[in-house]
N, C-alpha and C. Protein backbone atom coordinates (compact mmCIF):
# COMPACT_ATOMS: atom_id res chain seq x y z
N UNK A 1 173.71 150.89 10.15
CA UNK A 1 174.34 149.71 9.57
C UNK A 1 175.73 150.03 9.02
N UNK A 2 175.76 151.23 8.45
CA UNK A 2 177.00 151.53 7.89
C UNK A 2 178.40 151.35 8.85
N UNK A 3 178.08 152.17 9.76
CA UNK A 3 179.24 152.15 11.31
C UNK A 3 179.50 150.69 11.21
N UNK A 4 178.24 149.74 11.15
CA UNK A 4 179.05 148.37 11.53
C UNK A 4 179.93 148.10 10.68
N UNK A 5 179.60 148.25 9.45
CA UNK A 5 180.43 147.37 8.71
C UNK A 5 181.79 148.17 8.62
N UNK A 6 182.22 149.24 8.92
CA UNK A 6 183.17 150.20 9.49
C UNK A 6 183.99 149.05 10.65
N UNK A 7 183.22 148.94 11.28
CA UNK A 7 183.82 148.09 12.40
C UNK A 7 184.26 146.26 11.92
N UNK A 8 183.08 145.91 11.16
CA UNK A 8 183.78 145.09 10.89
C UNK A 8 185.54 144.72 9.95
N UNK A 9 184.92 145.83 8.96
CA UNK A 9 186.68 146.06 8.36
C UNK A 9 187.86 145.99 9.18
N UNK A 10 187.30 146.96 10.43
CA UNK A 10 188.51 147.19 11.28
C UNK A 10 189.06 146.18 12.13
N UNK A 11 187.86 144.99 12.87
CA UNK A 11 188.33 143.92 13.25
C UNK A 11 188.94 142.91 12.36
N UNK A 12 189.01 143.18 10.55
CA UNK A 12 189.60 142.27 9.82
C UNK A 12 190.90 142.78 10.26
N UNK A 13 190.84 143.77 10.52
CA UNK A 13 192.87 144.44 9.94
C UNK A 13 193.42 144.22 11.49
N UNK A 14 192.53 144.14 12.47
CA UNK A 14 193.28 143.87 13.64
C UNK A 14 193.26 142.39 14.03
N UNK A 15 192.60 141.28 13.73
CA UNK A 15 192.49 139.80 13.26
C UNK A 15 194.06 139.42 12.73
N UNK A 16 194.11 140.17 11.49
CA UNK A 16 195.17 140.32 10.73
C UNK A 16 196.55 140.60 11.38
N UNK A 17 196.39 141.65 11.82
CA UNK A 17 197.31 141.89 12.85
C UNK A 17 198.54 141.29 14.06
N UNK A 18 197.15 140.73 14.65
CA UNK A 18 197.04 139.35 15.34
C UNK A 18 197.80 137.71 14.99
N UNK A 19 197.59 138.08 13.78
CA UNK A 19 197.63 136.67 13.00
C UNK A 19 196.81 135.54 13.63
N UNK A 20 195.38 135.90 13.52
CA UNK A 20 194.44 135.06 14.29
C UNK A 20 193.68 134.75 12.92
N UNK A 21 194.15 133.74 11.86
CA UNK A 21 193.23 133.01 10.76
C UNK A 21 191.92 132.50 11.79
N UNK A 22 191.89 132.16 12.60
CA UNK A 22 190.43 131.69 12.66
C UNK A 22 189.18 132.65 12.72
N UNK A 23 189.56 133.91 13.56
CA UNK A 23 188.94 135.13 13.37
C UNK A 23 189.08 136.20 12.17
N UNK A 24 190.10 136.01 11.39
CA UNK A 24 189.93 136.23 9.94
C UNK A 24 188.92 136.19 9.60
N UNK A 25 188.79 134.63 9.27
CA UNK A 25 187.62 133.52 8.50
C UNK A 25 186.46 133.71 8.87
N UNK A 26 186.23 134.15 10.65
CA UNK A 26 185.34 134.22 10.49
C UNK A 26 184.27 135.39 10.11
N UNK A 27 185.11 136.73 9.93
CA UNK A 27 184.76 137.58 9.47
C UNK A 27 184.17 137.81 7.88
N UNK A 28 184.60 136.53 7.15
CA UNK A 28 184.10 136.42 6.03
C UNK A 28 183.66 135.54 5.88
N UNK A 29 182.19 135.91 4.87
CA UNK A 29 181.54 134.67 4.15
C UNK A 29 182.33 133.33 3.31
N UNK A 30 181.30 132.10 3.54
CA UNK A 30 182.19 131.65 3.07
C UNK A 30 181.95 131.53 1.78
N UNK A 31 181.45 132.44 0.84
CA UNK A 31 181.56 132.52 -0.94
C UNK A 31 182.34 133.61 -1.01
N UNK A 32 183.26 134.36 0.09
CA UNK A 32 183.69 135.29 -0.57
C UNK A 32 184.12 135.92 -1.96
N UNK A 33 184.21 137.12 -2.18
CA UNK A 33 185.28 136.85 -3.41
C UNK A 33 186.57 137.96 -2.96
N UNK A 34 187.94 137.73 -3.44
CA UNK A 34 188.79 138.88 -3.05
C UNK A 34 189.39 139.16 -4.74
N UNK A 35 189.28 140.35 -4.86
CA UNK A 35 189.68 140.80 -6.36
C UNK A 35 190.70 141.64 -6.55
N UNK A 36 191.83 141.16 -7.18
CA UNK A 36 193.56 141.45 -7.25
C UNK A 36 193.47 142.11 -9.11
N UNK A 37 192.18 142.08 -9.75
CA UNK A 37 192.86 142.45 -11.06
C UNK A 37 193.30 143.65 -10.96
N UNK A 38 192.86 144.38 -10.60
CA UNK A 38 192.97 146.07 -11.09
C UNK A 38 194.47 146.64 -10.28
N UNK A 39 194.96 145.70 -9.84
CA UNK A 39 196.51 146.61 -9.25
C UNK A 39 197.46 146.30 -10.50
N UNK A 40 198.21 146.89 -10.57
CA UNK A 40 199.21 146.73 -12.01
C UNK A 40 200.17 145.34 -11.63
N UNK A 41 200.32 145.12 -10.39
CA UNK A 41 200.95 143.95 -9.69
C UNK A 41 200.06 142.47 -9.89
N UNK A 42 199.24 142.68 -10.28
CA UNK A 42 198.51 141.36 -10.45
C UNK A 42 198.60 140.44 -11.67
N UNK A 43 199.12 139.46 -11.51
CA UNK A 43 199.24 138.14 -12.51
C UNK A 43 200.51 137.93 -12.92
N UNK A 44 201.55 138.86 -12.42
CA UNK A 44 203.40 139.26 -12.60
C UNK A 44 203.11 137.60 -12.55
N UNK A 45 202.91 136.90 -11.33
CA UNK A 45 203.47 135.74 -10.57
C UNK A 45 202.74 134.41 -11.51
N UNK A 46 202.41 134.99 -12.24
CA UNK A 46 201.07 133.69 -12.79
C UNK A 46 200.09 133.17 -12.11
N UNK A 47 199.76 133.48 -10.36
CA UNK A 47 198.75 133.31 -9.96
C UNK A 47 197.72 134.30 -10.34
N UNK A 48 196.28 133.30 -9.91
CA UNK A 48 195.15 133.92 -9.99
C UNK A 48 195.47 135.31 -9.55
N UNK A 49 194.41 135.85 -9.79
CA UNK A 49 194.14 137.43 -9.22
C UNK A 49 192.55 137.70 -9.13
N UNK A 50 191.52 136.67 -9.08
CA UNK A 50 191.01 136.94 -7.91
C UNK A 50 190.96 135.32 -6.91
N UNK A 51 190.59 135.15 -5.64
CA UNK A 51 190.38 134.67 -4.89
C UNK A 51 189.37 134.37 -4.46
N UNK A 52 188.28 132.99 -4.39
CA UNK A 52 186.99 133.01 -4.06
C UNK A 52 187.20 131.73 -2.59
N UNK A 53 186.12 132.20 -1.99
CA UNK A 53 185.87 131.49 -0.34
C UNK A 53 186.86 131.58 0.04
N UNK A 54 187.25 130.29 1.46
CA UNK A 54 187.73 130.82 2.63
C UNK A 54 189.37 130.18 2.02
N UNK A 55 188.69 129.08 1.28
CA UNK A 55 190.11 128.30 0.69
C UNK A 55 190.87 129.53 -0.47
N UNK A 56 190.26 129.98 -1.03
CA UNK A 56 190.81 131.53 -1.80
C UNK A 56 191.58 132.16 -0.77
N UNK A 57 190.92 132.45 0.15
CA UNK A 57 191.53 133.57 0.91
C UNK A 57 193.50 132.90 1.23
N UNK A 58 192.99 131.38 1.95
CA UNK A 58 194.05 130.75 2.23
C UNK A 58 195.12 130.74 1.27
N UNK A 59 194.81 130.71 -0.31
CA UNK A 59 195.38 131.05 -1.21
C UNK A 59 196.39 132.06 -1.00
N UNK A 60 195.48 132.77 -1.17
CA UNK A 60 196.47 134.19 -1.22
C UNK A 60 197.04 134.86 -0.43
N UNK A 61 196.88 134.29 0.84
CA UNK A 61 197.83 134.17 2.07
C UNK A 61 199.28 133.57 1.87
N UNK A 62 199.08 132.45 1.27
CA UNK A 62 200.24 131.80 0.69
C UNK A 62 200.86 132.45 -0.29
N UNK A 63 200.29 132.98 -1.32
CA UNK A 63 201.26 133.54 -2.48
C UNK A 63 201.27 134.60 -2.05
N UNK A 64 201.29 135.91 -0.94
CA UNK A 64 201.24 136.69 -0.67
C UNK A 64 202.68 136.31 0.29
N UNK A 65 202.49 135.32 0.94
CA UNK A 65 203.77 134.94 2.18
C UNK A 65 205.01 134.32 1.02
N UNK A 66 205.28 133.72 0.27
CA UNK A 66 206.02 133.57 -1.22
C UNK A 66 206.84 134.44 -1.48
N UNK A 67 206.02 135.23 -1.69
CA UNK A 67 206.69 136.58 -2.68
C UNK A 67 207.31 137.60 -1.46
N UNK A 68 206.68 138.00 -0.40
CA UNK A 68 207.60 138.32 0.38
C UNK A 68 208.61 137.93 1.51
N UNK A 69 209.03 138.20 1.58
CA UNK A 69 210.20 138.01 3.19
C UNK A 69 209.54 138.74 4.56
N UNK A 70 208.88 139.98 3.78
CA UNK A 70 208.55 140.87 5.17
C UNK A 70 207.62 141.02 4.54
N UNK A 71 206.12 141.68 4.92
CA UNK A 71 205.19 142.65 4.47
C UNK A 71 203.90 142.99 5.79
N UNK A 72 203.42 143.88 5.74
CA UNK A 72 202.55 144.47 6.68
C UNK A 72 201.76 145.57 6.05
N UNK A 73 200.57 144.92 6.10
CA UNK A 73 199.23 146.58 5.89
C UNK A 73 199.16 146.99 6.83
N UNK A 74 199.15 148.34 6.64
CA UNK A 74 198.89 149.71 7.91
C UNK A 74 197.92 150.06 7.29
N UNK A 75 196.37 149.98 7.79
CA UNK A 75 194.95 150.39 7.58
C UNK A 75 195.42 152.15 8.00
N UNK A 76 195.76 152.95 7.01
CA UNK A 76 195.29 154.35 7.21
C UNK A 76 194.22 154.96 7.33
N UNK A 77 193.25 154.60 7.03
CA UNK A 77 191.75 155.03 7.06
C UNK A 77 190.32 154.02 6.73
N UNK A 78 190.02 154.23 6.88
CA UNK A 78 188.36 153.86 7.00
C UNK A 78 187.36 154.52 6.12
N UNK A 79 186.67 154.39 5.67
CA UNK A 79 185.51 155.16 5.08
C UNK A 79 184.54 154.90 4.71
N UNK A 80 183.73 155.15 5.45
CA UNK A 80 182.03 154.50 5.45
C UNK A 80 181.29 154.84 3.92
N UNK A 81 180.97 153.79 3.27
CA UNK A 81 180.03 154.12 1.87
C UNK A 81 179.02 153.59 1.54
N UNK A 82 178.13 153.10 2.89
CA UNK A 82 177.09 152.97 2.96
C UNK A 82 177.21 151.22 3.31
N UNK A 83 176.87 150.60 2.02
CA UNK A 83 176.82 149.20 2.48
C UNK A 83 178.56 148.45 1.80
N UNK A 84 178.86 149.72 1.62
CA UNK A 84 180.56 149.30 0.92
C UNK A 84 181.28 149.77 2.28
N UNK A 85 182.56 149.83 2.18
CA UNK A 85 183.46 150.43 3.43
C UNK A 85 184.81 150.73 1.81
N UNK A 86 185.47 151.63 1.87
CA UNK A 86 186.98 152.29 1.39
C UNK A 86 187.88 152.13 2.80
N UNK A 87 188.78 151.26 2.61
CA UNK A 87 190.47 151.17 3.21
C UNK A 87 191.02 151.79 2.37
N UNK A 88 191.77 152.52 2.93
CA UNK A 88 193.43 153.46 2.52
C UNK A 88 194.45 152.75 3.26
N UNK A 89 195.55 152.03 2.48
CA UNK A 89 196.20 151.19 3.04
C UNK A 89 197.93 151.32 2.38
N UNK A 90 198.61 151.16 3.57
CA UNK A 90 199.49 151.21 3.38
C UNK A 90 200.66 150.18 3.10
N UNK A 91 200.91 149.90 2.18
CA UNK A 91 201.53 147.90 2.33
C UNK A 91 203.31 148.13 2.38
N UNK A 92 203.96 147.57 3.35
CA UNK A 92 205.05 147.82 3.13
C UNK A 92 205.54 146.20 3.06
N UNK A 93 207.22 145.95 2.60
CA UNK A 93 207.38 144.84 2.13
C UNK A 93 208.81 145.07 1.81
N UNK A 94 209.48 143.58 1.80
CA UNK A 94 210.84 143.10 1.39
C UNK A 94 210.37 141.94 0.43
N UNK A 95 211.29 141.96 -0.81
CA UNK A 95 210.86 140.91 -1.43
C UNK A 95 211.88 139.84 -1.21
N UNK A 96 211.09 138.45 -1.40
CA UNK A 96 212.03 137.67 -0.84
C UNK A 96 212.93 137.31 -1.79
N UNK A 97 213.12 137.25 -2.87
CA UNK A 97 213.86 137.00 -3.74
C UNK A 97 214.80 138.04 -3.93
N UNK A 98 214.21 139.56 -4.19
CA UNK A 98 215.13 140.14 -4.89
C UNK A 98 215.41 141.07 -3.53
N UNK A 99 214.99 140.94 -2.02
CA UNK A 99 215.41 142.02 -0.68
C UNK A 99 214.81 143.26 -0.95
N UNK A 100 214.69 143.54 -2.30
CA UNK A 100 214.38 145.21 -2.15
C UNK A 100 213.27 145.42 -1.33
N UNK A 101 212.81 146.29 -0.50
CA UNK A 101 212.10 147.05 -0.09
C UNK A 101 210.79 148.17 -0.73
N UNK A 102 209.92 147.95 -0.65
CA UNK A 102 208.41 148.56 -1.34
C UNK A 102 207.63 149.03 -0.63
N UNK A 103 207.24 150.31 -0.93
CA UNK A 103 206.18 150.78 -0.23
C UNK A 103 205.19 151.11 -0.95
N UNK A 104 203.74 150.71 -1.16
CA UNK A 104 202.60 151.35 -1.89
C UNK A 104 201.23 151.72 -0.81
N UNK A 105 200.74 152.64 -1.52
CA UNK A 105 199.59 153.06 -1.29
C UNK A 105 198.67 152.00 -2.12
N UNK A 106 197.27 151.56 -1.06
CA UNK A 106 196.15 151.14 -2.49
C UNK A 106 195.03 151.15 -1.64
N UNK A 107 194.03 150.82 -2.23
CA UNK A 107 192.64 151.17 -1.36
C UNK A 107 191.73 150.02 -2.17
N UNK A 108 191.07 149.25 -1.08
CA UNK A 108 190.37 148.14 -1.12
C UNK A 108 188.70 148.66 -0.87
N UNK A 109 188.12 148.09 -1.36
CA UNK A 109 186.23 148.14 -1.47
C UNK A 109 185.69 147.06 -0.83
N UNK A 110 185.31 147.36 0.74
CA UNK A 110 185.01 145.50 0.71
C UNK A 110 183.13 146.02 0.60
N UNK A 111 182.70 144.99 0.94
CA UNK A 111 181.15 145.18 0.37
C UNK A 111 180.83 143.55 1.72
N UNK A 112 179.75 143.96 2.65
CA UNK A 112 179.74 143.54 4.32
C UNK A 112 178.18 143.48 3.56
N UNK A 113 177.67 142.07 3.79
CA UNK A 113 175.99 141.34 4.08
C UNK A 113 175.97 140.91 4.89
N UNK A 114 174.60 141.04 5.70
CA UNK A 114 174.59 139.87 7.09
C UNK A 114 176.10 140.05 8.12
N UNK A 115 176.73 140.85 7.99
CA UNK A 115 177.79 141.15 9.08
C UNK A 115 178.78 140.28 8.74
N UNK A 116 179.22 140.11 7.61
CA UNK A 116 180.51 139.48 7.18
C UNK A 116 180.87 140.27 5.85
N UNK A 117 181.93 140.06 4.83
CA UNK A 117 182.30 140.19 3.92
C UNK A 117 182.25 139.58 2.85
N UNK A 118 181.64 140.08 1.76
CA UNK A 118 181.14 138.89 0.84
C UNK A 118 182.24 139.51 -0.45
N UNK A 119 182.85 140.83 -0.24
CA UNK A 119 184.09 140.94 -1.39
C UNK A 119 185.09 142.36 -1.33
N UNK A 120 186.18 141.67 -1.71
CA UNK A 120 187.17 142.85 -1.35
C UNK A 120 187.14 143.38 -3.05
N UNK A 121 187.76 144.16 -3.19
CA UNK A 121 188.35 144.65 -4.66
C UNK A 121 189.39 145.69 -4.39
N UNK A 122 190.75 145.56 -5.01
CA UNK A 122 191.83 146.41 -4.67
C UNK A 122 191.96 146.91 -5.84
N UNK A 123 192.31 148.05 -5.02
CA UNK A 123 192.93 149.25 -6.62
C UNK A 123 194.61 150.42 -6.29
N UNK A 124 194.63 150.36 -7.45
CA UNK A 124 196.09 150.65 -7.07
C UNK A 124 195.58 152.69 -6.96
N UNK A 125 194.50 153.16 -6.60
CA UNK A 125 194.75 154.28 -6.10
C UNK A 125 193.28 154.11 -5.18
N UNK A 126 193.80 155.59 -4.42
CA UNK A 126 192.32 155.74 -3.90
C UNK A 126 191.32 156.52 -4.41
N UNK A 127 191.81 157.25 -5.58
CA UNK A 127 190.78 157.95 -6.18
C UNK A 127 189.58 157.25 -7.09
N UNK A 128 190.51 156.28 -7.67
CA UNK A 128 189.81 154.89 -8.14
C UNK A 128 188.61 154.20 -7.43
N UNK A 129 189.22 153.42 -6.25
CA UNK A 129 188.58 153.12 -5.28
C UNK A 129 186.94 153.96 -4.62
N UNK A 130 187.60 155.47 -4.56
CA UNK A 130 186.54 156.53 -4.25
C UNK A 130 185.55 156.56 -5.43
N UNK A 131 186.07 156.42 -6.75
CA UNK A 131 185.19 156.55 -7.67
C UNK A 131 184.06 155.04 -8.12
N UNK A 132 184.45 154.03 -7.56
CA UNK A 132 184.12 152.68 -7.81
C UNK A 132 182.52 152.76 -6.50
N UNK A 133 182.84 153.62 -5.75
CA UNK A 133 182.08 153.55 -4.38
C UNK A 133 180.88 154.72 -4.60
N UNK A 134 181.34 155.30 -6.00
CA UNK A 134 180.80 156.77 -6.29
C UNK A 134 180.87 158.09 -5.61
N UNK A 135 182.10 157.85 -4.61
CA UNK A 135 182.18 159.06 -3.56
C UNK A 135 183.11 159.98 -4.23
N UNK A 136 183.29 160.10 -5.86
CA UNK A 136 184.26 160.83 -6.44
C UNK A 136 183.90 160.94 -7.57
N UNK A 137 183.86 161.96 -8.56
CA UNK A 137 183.88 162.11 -9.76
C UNK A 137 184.34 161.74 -10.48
């Protein structure tokens, strides 16, 4: 079971990729939840920071497309944690307001029932992330 949900992550980031919202969506439940507190970047904008169902997600698609001019995740890794999955991700970006250019590292927890995604959680490291999954001290 684990491999799948490995795979399913990976068809989110290539969905994504794609820019295929309908295969997004359908990769996730629709109670999702997506959880933005724990990056130091979260709530700058006064939006929420977390995101629930498919209309959440749509959310934060939007305030995510807002704030930048450019941006793209590069899925660096994968990591199977049983009924969790760890992304190592690479986000690069222009902001649209101020042009500068950003690059961060962060690592997301999604957590896959029934072969969808029922919640992301981002953290601004991966040791964090590793430790949230218990694969770290």
């Amino acid at each position: 079971m684990s491999q799948e949900n490995v795979e399913i992550v990976r068809r989110v980031y290539e969905a994504v990729a794609r820019d295929d919202s309908k295969a997004v969506l359908a990769l996730y439940d629709p109670g999702v939840e997506t959880d933005w507190s724990r990056l130091p970047e979260s709530g700058l904008s006064g939006q929420a920071v977390t995101f629930r169902g498919h209309d959440g997600l749509r959310s934060l698609h939007r305030v995510w497309n807002e704030a930048w001019s450019s941006a793209e995740d590069h899925c660096d890794e994968l990591i199977d944690a049983g009924e969790q999955v760890v992304s190592v991700v690479t986000r690069r970006g222009r902001g649209r307001t101020s042009g500068v250019e950003v690059q961060t590292r962060r690592a997301g927890v999604w957590t896959i029932r029934g072969g969808r995604v029922v919640r992301t959680v981002w953290f601004a490291s991966v040791s964090e992330a590793l430790k949230a999954v218990c694969l770290e001290a």
